[in-house]
N, C-alpha and C. Protein backbone atom coordinates (compact mmCIF):
# COMPACT_ATOMS: atom_id res chain seq x y z
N UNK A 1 -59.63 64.84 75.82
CA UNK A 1 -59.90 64.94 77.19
C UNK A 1 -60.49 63.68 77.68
N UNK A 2 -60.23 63.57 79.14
CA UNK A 2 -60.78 62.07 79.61
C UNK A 2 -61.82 62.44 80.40
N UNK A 3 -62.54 61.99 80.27
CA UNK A 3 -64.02 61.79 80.94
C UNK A 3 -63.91 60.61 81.61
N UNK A 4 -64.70 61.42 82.53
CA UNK A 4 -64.51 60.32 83.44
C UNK A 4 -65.89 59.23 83.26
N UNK A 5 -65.78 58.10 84.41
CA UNK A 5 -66.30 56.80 84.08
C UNK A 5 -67.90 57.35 84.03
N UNK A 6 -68.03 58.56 85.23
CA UNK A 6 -69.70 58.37 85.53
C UNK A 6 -69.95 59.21 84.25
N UNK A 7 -69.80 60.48 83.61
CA UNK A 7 -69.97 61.12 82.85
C UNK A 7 -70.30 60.15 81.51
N UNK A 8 -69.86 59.23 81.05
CA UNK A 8 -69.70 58.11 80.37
C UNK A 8 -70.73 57.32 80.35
N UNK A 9 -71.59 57.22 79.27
CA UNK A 9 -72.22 56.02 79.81
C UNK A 9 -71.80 54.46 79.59
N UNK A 10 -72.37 53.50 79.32
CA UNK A 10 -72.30 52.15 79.45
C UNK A 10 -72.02 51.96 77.66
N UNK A 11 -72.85 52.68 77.25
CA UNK A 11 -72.83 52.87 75.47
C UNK A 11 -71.54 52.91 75.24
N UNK A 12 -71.77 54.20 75.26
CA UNK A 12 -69.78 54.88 74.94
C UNK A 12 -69.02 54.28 75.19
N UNK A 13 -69.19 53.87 76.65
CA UNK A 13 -67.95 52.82 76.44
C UNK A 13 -67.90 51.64 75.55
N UNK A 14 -68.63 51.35 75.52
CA UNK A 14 -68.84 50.37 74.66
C UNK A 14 -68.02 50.15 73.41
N UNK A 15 -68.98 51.50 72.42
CA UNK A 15 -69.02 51.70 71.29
C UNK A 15 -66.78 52.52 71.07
N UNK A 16 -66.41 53.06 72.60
CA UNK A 16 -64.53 52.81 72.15
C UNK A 16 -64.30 51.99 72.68
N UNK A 17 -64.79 51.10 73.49
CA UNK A 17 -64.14 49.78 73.29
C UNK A 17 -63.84 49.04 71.83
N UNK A 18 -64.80 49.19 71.43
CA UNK A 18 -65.08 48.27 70.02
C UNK A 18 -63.98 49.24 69.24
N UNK A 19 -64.10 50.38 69.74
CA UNK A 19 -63.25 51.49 69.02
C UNK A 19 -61.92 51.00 68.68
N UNK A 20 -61.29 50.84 70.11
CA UNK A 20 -60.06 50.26 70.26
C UNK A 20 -59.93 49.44 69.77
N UNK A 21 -60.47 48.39 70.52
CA UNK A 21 -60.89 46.85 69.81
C UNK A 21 -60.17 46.72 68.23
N UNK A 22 -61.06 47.39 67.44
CA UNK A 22 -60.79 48.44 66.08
C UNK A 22 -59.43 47.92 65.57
N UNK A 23 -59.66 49.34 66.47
CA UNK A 23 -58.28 49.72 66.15
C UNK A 23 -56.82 49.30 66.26
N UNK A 24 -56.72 48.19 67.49
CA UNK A 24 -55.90 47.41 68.08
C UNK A 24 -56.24 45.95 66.64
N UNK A 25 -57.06 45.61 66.28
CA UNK A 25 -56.94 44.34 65.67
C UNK A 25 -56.49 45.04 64.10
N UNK A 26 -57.08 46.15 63.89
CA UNK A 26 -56.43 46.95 62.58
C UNK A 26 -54.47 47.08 62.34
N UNK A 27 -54.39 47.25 64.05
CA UNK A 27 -53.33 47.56 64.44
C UNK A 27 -52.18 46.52 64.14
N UNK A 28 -52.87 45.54 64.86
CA UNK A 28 -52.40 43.58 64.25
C UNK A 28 -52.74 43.57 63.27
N UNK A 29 -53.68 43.99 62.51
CA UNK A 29 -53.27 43.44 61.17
C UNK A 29 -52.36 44.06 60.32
N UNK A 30 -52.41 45.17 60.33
CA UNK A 30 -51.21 45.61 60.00
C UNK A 30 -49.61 45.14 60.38
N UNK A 31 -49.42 45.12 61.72
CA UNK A 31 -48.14 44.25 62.36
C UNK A 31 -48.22 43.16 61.89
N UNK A 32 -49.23 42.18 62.00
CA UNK A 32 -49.39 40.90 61.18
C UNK A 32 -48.59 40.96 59.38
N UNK A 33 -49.08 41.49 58.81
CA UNK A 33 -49.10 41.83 57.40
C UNK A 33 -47.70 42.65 57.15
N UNK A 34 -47.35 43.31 57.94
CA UNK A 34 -45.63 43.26 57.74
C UNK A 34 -44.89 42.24 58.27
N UNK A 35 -45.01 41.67 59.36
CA UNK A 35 -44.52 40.62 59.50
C UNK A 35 -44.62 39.34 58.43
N UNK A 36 -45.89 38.92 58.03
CA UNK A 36 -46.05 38.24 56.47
C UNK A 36 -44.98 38.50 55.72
N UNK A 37 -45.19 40.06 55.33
CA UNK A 37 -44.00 40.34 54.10
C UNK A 37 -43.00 40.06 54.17
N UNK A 38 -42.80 40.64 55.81
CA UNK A 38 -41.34 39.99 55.84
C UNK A 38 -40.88 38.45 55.99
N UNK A 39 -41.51 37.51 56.30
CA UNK A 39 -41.22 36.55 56.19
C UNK A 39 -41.53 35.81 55.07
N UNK A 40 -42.45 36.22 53.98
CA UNK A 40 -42.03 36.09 52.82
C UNK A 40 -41.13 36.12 52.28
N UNK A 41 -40.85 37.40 52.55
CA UNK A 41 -39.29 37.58 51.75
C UNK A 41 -38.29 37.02 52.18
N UNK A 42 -38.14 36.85 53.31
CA UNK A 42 -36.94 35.74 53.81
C UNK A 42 -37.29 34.58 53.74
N UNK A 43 -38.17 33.79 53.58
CA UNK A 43 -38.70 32.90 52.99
C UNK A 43 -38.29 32.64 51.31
N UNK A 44 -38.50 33.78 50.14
CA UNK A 44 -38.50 33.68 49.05
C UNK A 44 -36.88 33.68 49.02
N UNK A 45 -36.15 34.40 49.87
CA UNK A 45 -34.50 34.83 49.92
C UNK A 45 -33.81 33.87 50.18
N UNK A 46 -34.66 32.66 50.90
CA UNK A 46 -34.33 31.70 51.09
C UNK A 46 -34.37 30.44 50.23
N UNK A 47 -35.11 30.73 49.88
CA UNK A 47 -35.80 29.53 48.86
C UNK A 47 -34.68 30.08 47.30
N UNK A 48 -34.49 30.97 47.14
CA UNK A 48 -33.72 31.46 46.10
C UNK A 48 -32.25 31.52 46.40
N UNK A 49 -31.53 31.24 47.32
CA UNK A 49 -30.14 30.90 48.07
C UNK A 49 -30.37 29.25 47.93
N UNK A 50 -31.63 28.91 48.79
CA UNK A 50 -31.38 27.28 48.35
C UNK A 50 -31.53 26.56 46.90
N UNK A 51 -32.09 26.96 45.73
CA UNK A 51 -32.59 27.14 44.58
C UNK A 51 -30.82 27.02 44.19
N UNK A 52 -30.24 28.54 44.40
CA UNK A 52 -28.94 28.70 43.92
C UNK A 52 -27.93 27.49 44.65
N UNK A 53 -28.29 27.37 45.39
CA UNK A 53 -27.04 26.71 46.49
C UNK A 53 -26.87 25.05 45.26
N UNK A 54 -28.34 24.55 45.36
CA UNK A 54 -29.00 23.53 44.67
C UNK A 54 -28.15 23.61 43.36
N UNK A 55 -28.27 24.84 42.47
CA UNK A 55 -27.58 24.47 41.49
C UNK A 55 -25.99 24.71 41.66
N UNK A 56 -25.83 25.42 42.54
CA UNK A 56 -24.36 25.01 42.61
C UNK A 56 -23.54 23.85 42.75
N UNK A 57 -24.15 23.53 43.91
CA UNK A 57 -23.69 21.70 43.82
C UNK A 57 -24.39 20.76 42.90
N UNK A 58 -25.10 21.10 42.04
CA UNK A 58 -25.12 20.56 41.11
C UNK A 58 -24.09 20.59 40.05
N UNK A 59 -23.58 22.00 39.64
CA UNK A 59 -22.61 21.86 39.03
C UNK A 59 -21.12 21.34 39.63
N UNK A 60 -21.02 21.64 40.71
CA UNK A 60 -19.99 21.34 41.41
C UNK A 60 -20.05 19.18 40.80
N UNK A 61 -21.23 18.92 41.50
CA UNK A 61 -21.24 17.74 40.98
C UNK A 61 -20.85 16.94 39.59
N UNK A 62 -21.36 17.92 38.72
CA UNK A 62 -21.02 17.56 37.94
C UNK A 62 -19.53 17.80 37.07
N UNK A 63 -18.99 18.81 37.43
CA UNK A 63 -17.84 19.09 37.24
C UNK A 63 -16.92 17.81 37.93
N UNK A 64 -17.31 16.90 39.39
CA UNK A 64 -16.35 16.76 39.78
C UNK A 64 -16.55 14.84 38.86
N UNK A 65 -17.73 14.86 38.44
CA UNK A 65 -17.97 13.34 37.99
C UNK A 65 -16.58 13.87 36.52
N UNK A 66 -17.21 14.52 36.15
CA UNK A 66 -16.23 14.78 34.64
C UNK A 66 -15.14 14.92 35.00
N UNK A 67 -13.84 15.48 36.45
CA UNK A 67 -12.86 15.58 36.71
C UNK A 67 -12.32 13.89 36.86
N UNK A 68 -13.45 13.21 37.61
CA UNK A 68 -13.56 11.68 38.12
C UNK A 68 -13.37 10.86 36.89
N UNK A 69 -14.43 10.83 35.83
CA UNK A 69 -14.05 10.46 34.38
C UNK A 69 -12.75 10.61 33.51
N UNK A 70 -12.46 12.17 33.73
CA UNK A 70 -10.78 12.31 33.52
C UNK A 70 -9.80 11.51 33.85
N UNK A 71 -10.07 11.49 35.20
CA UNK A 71 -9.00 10.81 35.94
C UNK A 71 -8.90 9.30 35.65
N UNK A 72 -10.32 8.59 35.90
CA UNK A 72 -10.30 7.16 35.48
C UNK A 72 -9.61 6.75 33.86
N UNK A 73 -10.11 7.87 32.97
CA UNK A 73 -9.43 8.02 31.53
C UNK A 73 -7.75 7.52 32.26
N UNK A 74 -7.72 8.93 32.62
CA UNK A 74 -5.60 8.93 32.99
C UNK A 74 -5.36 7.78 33.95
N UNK A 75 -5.88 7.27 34.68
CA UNK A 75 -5.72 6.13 35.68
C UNK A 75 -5.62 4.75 34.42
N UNK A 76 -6.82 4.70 33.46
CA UNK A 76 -7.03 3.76 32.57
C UNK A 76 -5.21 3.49 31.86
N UNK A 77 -4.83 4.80 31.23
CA UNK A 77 -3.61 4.86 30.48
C UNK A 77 -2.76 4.49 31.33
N UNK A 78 -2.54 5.10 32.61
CA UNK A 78 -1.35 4.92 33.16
C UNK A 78 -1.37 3.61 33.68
N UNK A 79 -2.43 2.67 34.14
CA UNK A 79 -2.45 1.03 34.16
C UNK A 79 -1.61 0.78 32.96
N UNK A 80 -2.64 0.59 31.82
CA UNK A 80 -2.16 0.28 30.44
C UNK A 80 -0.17 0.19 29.95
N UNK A 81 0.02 1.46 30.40
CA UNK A 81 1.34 2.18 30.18
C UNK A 81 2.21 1.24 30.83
N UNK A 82 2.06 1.18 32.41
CA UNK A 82 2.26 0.47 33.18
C UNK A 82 2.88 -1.09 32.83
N UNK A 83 1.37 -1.43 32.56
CA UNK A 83 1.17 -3.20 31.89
C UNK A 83 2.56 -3.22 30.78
N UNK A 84 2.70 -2.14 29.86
CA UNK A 84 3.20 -2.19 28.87
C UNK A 84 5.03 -2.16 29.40
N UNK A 85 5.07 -0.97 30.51
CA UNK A 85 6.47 -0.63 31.24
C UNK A 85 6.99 -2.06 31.51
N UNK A 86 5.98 -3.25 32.57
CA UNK A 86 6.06 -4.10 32.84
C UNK A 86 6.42 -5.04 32.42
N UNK A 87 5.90 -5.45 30.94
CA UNK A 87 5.93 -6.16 29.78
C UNK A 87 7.53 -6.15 29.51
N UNK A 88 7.98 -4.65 29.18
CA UNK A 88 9.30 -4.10 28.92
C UNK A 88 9.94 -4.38 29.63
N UNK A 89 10.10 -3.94 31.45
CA UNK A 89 10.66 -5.12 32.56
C UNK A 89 11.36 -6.32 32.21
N UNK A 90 9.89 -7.07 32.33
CA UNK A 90 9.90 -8.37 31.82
C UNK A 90 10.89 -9.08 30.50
N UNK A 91 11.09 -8.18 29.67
CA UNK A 91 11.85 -8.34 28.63
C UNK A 91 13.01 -8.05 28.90
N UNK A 92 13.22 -6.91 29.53
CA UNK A 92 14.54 -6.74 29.72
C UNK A 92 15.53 -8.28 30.61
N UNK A 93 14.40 -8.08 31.81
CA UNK A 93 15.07 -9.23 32.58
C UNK A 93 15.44 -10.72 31.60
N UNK A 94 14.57 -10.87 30.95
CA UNK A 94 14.70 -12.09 30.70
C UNK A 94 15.95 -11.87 29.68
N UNK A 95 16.20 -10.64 28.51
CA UNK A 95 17.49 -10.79 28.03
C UNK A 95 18.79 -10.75 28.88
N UNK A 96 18.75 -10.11 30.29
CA UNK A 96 19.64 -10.01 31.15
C UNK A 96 20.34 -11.35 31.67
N UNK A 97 18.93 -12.24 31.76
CA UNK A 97 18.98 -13.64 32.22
C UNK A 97 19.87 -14.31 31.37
N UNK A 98 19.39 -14.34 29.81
CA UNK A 98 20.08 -14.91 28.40
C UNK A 98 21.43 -14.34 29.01
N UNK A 99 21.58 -13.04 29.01
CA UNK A 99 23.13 -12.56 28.71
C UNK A 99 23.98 -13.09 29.79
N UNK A 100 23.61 -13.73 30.98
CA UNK A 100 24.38 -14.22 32.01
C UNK A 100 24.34 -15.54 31.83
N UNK A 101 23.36 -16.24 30.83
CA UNK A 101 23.62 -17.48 30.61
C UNK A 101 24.92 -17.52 29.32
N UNK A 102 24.74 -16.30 28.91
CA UNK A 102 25.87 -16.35 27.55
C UNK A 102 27.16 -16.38 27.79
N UNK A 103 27.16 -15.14 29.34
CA UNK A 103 28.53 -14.85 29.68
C UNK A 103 28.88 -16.12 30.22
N UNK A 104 28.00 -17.02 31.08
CA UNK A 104 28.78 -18.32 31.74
C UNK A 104 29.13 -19.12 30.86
N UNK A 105 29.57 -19.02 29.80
CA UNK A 105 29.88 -19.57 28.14
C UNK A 105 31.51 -18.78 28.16
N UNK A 106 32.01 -17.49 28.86
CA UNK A 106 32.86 -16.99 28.34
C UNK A 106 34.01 -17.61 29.11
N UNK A 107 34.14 -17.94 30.10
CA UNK A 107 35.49 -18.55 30.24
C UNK A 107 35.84 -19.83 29.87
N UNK A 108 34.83 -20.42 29.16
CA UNK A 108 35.27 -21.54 28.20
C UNK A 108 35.48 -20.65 27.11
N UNK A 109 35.08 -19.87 26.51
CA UNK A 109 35.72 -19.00 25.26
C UNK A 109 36.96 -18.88 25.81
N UNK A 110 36.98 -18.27 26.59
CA UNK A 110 38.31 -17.88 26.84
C UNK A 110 39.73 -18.59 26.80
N UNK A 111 39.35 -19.78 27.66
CA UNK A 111 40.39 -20.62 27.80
C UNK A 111 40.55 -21.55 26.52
N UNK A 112 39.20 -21.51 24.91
CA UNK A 112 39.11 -22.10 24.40
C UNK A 112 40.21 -21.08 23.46
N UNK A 113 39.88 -19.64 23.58
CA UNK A 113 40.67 -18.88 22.47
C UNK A 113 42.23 -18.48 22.96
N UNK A 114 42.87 -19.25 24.21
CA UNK A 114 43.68 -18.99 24.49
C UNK A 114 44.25 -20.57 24.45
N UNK A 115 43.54 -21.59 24.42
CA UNK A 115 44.49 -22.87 23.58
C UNK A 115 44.21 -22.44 21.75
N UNK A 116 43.42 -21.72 21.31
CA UNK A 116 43.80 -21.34 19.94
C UNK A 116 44.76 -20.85 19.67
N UNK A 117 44.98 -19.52 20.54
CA UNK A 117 46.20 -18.87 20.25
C UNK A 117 47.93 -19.68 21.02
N UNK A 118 47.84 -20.40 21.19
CA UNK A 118 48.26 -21.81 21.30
C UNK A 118 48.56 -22.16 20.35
N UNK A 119 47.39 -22.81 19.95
CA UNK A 119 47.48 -24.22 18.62
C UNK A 119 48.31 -22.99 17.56
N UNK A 120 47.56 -22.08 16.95
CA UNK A 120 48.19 -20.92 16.21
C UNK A 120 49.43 -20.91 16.35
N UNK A 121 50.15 -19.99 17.76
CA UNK A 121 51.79 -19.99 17.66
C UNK A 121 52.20 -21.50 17.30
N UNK A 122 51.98 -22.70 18.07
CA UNK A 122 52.41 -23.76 17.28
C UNK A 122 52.33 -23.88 16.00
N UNK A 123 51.18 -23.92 15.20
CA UNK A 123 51.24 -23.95 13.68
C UNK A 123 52.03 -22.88 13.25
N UNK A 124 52.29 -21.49 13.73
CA UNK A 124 53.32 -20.82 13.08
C UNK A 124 54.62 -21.53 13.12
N UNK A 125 55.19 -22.04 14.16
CA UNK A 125 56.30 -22.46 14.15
C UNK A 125 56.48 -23.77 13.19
N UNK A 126 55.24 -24.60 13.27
CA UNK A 126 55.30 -25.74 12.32
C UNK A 126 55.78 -24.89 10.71
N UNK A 127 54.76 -24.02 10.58
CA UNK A 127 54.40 -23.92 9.01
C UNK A 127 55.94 -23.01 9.33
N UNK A 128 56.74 -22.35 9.71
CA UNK A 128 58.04 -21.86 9.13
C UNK A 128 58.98 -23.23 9.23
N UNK A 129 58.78 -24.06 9.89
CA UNK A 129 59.58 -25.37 9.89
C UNK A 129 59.17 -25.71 8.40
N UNK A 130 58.23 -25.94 7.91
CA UNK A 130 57.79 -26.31 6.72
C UNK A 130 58.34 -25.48 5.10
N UNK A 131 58.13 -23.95 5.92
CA UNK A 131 58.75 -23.49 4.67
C UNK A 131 60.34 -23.49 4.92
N UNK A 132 60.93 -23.81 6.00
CA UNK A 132 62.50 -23.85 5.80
C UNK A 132 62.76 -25.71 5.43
N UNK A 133 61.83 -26.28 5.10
CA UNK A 133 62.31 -27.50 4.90
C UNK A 133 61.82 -27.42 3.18
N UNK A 134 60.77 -26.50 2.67
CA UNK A 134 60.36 -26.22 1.41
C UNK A 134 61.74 -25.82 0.62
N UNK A 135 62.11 -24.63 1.69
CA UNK A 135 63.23 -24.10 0.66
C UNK A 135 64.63 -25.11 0.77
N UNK A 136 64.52 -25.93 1.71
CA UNK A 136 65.66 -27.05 1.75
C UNK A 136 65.56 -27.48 0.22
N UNK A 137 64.31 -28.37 0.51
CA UNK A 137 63.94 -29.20 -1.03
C UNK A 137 64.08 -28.07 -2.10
N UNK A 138 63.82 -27.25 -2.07
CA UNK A 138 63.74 -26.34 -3.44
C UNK A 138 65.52 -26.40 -3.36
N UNK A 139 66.02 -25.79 -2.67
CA UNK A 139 67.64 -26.00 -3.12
C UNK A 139 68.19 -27.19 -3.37
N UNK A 140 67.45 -28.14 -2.73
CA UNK A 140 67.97 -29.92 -3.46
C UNK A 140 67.61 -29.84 -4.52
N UNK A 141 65.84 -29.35 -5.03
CA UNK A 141 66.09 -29.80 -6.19
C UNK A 141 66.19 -28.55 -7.58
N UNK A 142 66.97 -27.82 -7.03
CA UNK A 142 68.18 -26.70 -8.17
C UNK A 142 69.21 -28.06 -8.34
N UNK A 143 69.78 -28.26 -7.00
CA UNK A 143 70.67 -29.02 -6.90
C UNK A 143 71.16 -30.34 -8.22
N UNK A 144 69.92 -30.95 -7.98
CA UNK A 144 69.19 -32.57 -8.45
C UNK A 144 69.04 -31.68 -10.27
N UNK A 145 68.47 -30.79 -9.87
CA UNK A 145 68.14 -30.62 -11.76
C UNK A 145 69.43 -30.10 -12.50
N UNK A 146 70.28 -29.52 -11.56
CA UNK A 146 71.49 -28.97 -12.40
C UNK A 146 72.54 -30.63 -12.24
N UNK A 147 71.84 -31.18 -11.40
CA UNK A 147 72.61 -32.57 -11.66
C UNK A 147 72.20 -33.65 -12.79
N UNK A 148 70.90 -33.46 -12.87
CA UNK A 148 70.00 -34.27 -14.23
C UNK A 148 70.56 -33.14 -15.15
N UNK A 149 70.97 -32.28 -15.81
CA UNK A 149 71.18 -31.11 -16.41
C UNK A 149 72.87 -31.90 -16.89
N UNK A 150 73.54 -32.13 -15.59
CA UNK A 150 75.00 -32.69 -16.09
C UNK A 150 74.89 -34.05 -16.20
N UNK A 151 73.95 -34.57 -15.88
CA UNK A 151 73.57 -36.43 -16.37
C UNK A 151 73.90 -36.33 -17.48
N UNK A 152 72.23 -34.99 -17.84
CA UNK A 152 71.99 -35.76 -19.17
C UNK A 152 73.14 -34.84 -20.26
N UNK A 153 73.97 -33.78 -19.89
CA UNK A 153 74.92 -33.61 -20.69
C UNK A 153 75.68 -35.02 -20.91
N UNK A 154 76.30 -35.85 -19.85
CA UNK A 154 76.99 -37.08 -19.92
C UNK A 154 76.76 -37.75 -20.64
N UNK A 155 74.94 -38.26 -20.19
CA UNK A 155 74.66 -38.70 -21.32
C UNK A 155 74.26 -38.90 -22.42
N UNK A 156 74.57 -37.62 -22.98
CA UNK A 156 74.77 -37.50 -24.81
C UNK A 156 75.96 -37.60 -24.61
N UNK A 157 76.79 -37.57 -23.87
CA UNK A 157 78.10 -37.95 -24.11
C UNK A 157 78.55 -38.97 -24.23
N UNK A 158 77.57 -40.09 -23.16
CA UNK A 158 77.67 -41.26 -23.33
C UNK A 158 77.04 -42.01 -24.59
N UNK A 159 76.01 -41.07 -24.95
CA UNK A 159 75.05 -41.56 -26.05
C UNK A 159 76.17 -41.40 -27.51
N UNK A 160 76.51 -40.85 -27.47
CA UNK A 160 77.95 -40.13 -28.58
C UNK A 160 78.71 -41.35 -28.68
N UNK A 161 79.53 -41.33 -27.28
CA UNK A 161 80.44 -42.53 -27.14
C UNK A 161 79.85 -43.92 -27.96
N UNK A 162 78.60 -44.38 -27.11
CA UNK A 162 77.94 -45.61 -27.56
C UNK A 162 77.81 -45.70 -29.10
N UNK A 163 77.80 -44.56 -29.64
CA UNK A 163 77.62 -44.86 -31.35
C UNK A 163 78.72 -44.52 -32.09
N UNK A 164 79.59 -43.99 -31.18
CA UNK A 164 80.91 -44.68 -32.15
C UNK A 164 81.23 -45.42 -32.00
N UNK A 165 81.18 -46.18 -30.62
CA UNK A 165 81.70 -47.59 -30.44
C UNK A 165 81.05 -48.55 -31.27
N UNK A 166 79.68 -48.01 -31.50
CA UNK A 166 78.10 -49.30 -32.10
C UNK A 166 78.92 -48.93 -33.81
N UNK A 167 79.52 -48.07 -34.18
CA UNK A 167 79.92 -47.55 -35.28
C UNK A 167 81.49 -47.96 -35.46
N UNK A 168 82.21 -48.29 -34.56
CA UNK A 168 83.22 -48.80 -34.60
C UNK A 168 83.15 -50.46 -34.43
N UNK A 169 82.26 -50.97 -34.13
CA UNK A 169 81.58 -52.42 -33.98
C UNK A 169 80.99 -52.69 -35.31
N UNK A 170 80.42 -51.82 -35.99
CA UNK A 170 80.34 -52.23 -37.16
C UNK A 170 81.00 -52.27 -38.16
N UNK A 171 81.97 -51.57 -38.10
CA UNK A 171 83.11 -51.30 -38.95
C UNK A 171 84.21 -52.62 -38.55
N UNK A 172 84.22 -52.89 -37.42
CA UNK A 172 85.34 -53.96 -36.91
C UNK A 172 84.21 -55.13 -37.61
N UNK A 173 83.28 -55.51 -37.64
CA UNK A 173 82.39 -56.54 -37.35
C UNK A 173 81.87 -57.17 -39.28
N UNK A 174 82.23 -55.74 -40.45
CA UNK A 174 82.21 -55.62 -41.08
C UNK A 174 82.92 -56.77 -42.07
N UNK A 175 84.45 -57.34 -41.93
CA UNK A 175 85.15 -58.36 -42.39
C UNK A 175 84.25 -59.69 -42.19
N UNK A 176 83.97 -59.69 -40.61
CA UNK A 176 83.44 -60.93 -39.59
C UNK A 176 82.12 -61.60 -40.69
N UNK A 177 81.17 -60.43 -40.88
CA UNK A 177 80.09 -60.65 -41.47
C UNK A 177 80.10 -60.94 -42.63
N UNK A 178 81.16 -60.53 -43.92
CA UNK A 178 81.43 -60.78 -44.90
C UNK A 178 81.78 -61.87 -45.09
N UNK A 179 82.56 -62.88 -44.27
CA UNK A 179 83.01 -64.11 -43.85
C UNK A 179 81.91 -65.03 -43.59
N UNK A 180 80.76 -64.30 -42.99
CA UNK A 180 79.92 -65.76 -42.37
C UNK A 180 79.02 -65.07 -43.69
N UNK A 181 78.99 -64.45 -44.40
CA UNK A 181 78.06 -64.35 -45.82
C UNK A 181 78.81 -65.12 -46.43
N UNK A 182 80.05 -65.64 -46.45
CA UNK A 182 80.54 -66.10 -47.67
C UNK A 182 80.37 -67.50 -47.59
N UNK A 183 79.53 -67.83 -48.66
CA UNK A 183 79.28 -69.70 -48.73
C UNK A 183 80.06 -69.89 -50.23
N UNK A 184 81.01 -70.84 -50.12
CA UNK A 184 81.92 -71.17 -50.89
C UNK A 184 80.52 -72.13 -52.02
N UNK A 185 79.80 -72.63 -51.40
CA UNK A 185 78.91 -73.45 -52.00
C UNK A 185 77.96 -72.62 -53.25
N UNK A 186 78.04 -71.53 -53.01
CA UNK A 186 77.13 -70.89 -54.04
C UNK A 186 77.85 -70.26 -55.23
């Protein structure tokens, strides 16, 4: 019930003022003190999201240095590889170079192996001139030896002849000599 002001004294009021008073700063502290908690806790919720966040990009970080290291690894090789592809390039061209200096060599081959085959058919035709002039001489000399063959039959014929004649010369010559042996003086 409310009483009124005059019924009331100066005390009383007083003493619920202070009442209120009280009760109103009890009141805040309480509202105070949940409010605390709660901003503790979103505070601590926070601090534990940033805590986590923290180590996430930490790992993130570090995952991406070691992806980065990978890569410089594979970047390292594929230079290297490269240098080496290059190298190979390089080689190739320069035998390409040789081989076009070789080929500008081939139409002097060419025209050189086509006065060979030249000189060749000529020497064939020489060297069968040669063997038809071989087998000429080879039939001259069948010819020549079956002619030395009837020489020298002749001449044992002639050799025959000569020693009967040298044999008939001595026999004719035989009186002659007996005559100029004969010295009446002895």
């Amino acid at each position: 019930m409310k009483k009124n002001r005059s019924d009331v004294s100066d005390e009383q009021l007083f003493n619920e003022a202070v009442r209120n008073l009280r009760q109103a700063i009890i009141s805040q502290g309480k509202s105070h003190r949940r409010v605390a908690t709660r901003v503790r806790f979103l505070i601590r919720s926070i601090m534990f999201g940033l805590v986590s966040s923290l180590f996430f990009i930490l790992f993130l970080i570090y995952l991406l240095t070691h992806q980065v290291r990978v890569l410089t690894t594979s970047l390292d090789s594929i230079s290297t590889k490269t240098s080496h592809l290059l190298g190979s390039f390089d080689g190739i061209e320069r035998n390409i170079v040789q081989f076009e200096a070789s080929m500008g060599v081939m139409p002097n081959i060419s025209s050189a192996i086509l006065e060979m085959n030249q000189n060749v058919s000529s020497l064939t035709a020489n060297v069968g001139a040669v063997t038809q002039n071989v087998g000429t001489i080879k039939n001259e000399l069948q010819q020549l030896n079956k002619s030395l063959a009837s020489l020298s039959d002749n001449t044992q014929i002639l050799e025959q002849s000569v020693r009967r004649i040298n044999n008939d010369m001595n026999t004719v010559t035989k009186p002659m000599k007996r005559f100029n042996d004969f010295n009446p003086f002895n």
